[in-house]
N, C-alpha and C. Protein backbone atom coordinates (compact mmCIF):
# COMPACT_ATOMS: atom_id res chain seq x y z
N UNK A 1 0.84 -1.18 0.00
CA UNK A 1 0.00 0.00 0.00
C UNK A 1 0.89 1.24 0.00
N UNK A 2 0.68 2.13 -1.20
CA UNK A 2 1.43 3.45 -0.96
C UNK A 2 0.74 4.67 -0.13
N UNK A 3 1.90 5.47 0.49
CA UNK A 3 1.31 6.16 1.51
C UNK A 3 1.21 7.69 0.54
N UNK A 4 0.51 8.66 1.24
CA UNK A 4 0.57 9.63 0.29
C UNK A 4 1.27 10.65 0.66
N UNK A 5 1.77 11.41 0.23
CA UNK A 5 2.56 12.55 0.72
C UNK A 5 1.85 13.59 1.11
N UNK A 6 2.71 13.71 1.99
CA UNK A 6 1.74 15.23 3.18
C UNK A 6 1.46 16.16 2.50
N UNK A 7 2.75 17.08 1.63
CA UNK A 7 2.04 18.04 0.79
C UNK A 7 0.84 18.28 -0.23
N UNK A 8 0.68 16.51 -0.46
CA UNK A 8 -0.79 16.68 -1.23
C UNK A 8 -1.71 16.25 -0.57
N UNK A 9 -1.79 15.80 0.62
CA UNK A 9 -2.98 16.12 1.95
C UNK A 9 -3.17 17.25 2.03
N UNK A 10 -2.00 17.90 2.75
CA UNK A 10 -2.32 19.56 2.88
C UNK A 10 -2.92 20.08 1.81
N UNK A 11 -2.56 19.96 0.35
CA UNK A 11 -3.31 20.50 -0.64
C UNK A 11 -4.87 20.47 -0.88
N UNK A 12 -5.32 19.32 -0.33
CA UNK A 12 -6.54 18.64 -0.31
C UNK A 12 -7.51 19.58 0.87
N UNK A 13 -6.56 19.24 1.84
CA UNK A 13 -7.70 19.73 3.20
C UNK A 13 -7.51 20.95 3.74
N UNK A 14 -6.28 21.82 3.13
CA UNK A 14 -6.18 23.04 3.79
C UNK A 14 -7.54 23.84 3.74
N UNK A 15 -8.19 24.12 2.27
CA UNK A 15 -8.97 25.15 2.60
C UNK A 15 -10.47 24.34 3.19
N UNK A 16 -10.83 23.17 3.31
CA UNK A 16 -11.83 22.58 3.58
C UNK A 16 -11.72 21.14 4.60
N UNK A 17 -11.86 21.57 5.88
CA UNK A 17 -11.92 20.24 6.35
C UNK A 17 -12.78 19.79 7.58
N UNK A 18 -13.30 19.24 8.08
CA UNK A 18 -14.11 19.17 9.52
C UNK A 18 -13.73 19.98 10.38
N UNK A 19 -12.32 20.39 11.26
CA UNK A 19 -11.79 21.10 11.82
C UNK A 19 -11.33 22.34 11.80
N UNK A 20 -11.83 22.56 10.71
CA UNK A 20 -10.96 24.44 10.17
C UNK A 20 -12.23 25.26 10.66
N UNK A 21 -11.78 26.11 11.29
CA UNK A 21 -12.86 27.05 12.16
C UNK A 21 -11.92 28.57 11.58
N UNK A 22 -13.31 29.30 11.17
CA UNK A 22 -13.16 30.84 9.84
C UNK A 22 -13.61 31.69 11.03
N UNK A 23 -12.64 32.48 10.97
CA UNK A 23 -13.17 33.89 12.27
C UNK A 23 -12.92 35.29 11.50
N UNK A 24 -13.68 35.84 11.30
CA UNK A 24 -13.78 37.49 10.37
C UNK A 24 -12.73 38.23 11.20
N UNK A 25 -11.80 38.66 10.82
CA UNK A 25 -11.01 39.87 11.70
C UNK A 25 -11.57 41.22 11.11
N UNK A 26 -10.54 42.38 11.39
CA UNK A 26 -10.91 43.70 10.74
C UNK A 26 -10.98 43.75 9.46
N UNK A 27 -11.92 44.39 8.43
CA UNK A 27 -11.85 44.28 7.29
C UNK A 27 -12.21 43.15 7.10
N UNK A 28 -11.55 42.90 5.73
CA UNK A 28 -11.87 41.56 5.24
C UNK A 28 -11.03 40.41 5.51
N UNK A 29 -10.02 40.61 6.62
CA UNK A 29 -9.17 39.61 6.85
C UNK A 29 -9.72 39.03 7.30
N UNK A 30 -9.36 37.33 7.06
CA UNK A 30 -10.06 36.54 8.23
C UNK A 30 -9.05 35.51 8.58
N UNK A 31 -9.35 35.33 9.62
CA UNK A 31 -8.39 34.52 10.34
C UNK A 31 -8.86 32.88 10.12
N UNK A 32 -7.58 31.91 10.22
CA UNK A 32 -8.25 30.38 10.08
C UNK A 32 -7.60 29.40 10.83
N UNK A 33 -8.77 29.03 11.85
CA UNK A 33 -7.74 28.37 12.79
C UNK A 33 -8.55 26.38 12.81
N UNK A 34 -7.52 25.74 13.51
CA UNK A 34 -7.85 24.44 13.21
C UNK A 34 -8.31 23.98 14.76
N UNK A 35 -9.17 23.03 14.65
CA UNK A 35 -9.10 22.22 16.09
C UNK A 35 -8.82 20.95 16.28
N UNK A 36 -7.81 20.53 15.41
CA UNK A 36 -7.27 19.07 15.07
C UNK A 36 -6.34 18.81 16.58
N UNK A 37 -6.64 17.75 16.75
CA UNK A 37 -5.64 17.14 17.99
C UNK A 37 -3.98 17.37 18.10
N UNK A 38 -3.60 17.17 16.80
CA UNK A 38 -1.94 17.02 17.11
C UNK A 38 -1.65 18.43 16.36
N UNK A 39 -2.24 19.49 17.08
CA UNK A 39 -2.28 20.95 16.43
C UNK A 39 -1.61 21.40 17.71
N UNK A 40 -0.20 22.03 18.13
CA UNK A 40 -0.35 22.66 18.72
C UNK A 40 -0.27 24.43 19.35
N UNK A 41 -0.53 24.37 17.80
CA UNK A 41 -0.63 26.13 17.99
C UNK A 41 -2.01 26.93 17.57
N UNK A 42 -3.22 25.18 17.00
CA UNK A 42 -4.15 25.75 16.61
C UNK A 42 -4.47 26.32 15.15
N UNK A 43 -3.59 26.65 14.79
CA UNK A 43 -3.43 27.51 13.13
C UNK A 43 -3.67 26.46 12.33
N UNK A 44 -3.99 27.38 11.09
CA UNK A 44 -4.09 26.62 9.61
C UNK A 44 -2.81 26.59 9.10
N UNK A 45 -2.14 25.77 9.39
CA UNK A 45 -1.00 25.97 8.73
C UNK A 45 -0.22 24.49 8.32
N UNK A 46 0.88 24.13 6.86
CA UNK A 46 0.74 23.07 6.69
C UNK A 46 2.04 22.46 8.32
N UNK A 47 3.12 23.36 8.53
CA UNK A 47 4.23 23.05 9.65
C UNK A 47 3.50 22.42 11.25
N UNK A 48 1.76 23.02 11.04
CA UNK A 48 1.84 22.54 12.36
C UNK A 48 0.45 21.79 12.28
N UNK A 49 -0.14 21.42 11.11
CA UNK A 49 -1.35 20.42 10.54
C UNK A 49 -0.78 18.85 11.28
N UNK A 50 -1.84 18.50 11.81
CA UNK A 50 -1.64 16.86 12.60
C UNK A 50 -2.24 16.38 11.20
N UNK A 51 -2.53 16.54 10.77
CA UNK A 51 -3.21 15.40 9.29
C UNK A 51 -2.33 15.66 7.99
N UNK A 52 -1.36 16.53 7.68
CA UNK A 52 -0.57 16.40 6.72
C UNK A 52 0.56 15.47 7.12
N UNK A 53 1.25 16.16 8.27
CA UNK A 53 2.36 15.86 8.98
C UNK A 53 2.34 14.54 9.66
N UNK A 54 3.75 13.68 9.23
CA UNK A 54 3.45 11.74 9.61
C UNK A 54 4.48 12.56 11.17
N UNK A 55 5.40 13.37 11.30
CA UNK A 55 5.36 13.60 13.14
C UNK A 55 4.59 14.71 13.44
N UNK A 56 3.89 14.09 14.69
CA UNK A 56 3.39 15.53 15.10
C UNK A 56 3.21 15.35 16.82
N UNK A 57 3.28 16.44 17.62
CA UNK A 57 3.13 16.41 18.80
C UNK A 57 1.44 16.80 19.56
N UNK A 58 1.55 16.17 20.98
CA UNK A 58 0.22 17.02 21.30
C UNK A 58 1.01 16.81 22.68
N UNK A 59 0.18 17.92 23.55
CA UNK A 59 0.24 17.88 24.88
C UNK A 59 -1.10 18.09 25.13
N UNK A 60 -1.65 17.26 26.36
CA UNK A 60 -3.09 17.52 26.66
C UNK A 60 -3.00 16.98 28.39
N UNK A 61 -4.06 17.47 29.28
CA UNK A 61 -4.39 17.56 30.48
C UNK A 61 -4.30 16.27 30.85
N UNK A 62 -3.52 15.36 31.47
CA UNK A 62 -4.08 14.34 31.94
C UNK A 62 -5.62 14.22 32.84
N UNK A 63 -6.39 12.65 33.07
CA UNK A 63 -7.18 12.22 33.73
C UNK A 63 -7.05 12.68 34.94
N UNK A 64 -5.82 12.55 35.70
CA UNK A 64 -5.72 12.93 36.95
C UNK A 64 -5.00 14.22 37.27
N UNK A 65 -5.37 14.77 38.32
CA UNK A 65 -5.03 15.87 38.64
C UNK A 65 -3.06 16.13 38.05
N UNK A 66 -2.71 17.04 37.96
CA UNK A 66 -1.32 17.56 37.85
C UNK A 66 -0.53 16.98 37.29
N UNK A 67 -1.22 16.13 36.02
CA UNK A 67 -0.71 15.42 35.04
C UNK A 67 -0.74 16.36 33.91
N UNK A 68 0.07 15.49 32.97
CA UNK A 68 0.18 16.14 31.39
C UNK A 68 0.66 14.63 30.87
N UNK A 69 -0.07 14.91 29.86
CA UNK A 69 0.26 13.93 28.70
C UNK A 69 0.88 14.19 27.31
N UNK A 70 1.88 13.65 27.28
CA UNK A 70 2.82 13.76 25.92
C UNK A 70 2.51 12.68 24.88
N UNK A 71 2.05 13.36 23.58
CA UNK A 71 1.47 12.11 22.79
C UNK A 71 2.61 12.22 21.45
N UNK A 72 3.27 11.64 21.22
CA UNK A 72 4.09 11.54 19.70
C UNK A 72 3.55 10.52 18.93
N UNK A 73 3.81 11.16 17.66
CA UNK A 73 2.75 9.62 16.31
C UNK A 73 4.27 9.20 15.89
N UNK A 74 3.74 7.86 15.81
CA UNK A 74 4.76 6.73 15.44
C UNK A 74 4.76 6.70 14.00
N UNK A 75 5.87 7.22 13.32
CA UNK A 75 5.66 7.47 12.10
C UNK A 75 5.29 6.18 10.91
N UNK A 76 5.81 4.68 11.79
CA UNK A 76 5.38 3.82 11.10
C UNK A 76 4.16 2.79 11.15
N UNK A 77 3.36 3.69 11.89
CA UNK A 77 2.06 2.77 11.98
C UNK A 77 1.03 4.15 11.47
N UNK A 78 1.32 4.89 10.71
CA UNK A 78 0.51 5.80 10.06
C UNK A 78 -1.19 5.11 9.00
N UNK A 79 -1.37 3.58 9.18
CA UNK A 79 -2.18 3.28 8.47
C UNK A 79 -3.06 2.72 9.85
N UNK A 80 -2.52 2.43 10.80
CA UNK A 80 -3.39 2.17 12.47
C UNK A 80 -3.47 2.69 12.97
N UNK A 81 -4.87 3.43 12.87
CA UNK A 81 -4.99 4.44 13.75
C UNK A 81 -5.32 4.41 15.22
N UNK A 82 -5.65 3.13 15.65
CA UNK A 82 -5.32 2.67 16.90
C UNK A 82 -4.24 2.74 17.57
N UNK A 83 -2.70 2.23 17.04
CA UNK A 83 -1.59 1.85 17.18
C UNK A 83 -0.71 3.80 17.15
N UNK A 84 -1.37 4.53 16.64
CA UNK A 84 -0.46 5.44 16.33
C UNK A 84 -0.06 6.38 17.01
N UNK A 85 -0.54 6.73 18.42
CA UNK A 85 0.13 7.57 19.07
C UNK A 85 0.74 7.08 20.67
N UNK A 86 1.74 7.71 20.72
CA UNK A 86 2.75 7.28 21.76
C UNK A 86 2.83 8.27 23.20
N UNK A 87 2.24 7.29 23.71
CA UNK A 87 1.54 8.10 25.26
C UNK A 87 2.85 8.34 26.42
N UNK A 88 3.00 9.29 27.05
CA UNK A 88 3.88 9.35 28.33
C UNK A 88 3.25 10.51 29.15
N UNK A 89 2.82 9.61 30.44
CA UNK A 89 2.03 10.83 31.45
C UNK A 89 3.40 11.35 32.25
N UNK A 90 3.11 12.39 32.70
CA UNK A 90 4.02 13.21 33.54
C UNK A 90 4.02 13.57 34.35
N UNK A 91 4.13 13.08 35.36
CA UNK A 91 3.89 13.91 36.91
C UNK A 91 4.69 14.57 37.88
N UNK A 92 5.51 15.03 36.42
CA UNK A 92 6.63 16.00 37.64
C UNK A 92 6.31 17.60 38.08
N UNK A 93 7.69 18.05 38.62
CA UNK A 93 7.12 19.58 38.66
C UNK A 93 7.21 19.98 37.26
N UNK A 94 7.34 21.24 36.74
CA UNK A 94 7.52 21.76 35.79
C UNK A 94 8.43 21.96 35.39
N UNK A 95 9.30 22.55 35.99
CA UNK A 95 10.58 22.53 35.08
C UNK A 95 11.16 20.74 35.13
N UNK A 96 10.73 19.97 35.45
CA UNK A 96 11.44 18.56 35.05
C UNK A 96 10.38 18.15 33.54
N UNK A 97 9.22 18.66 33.61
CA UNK A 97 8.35 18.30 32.56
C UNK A 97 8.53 19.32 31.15
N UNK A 98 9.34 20.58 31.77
CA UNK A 98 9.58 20.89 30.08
C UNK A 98 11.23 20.51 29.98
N UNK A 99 11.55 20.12 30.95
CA UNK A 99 13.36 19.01 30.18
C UNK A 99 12.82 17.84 29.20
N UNK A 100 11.92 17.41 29.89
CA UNK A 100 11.29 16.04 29.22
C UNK A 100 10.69 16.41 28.03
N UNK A 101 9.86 17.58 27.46
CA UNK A 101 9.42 17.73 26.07
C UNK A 101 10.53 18.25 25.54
N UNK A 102 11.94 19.09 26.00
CA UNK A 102 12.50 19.25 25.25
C UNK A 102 13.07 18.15 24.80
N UNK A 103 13.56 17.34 25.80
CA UNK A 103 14.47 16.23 25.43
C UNK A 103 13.85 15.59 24.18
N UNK A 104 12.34 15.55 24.54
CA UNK A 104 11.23 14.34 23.41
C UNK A 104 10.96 14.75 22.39
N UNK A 105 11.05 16.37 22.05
CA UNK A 105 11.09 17.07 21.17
C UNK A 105 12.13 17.03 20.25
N UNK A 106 12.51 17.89 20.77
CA UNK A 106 14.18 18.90 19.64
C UNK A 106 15.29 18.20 19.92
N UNK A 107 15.77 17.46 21.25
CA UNK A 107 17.02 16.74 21.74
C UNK A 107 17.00 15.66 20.45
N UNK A 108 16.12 14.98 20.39
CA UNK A 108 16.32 13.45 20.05
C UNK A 108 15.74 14.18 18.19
N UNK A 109 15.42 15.02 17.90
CA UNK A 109 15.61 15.49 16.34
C UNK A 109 14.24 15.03 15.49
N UNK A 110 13.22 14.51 17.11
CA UNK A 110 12.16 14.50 16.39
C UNK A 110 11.74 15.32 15.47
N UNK A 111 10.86 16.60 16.01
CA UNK A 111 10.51 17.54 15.65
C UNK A 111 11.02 18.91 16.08
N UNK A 112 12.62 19.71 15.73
CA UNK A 112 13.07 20.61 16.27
C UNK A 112 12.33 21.99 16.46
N UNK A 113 11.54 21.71 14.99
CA UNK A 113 10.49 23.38 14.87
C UNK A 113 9.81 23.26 15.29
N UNK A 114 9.31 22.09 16.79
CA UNK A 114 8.16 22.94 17.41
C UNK A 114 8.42 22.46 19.06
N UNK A 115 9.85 22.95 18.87
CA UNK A 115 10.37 22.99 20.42
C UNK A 115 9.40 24.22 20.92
N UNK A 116 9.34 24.94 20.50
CA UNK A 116 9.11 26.47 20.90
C UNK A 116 7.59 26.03 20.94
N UNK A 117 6.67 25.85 20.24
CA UNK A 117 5.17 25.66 20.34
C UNK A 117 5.14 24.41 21.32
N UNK A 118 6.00 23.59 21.55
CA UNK A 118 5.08 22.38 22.63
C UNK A 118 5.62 22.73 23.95
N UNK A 119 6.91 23.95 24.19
CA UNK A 119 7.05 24.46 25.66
C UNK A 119 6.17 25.73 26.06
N UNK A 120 5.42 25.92 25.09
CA UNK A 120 4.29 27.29 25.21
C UNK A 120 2.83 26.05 25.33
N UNK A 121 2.53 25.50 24.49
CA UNK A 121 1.40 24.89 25.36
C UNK A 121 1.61 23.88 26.31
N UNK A 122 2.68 23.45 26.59
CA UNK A 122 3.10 22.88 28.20
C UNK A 122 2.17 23.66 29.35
N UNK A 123 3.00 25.00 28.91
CA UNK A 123 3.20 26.28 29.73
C UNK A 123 1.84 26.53 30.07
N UNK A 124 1.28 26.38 29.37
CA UNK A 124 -0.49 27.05 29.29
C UNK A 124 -1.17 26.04 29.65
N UNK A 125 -0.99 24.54 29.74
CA UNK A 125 -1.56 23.22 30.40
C UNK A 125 -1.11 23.38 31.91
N UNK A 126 -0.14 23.63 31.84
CA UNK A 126 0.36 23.62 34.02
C UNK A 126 -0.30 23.92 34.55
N UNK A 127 -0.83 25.68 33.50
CA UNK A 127 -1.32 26.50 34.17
C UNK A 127 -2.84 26.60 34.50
N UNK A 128 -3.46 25.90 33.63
CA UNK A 128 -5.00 25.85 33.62
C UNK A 128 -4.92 24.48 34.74
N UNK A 129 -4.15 23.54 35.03
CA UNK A 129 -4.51 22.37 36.10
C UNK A 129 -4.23 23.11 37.75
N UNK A 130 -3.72 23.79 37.87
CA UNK A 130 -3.51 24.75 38.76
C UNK A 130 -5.02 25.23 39.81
């Protein structure tokens, strides 16, 4: 089975997809933001699209209190979607939990360009379990 290439996903679903949410700014600009899971800056954009992109990160609230969950997609089970994302809960303080996304991030060469977006919504998960 051939897999398809991200840039012609993105081509496909950028301007139309279940998740793309259209907000009018000033004028006629309008803003376009996504609510896809392995999004973590939210934007329409193809660098940080969970459905173009075979890596992508999420951070989300754990079940239990003063958790966080680190989810990475396994780039080779991209056809199981059961099998495809790679769970690690966290229950440290904070600064041991953004060593750990950096390390899981940018250290190991996963995904270096979004060191900066998964220690900003870390940052903003601590803070809402608080």
């Amino acid at each position: 089975m051939a897999t398809v290439p991200g840039q012609l996903i993105w081509e496909i679903v950028k301007k139309n997809n279940s998740f793309l949410v259209k907000q009018f700014g000033r004028g006629t600009a309008s803003l376009q933001f996504s609510k896809e899971n392995n999004n973590l800056y939210n934007l329409n954009s193809y660098k940080h699209s969970g459905l173009a992109n075979k890596k992508t990160v999420t951070i989300q609230p754990a079940d239990k209190d003063q958790a966080v969950v680190l989810a990475t997609t396994k780039t080779k089970k991209q056809n199981k979607p059961a099998a495809l994302l790679h769970k690690s809960v966290m229950k440290k303080e904070f600064s041991r939990m953004a060593k750990a996304v950096e390390n899981q991030v940018a250290d190991n060469n996963y995904r270096p360009d979004l060191k900066k977006a998964a220690l900003a919504r870390l940052s903003v998960v601590h803070r809402s379990l608080k």
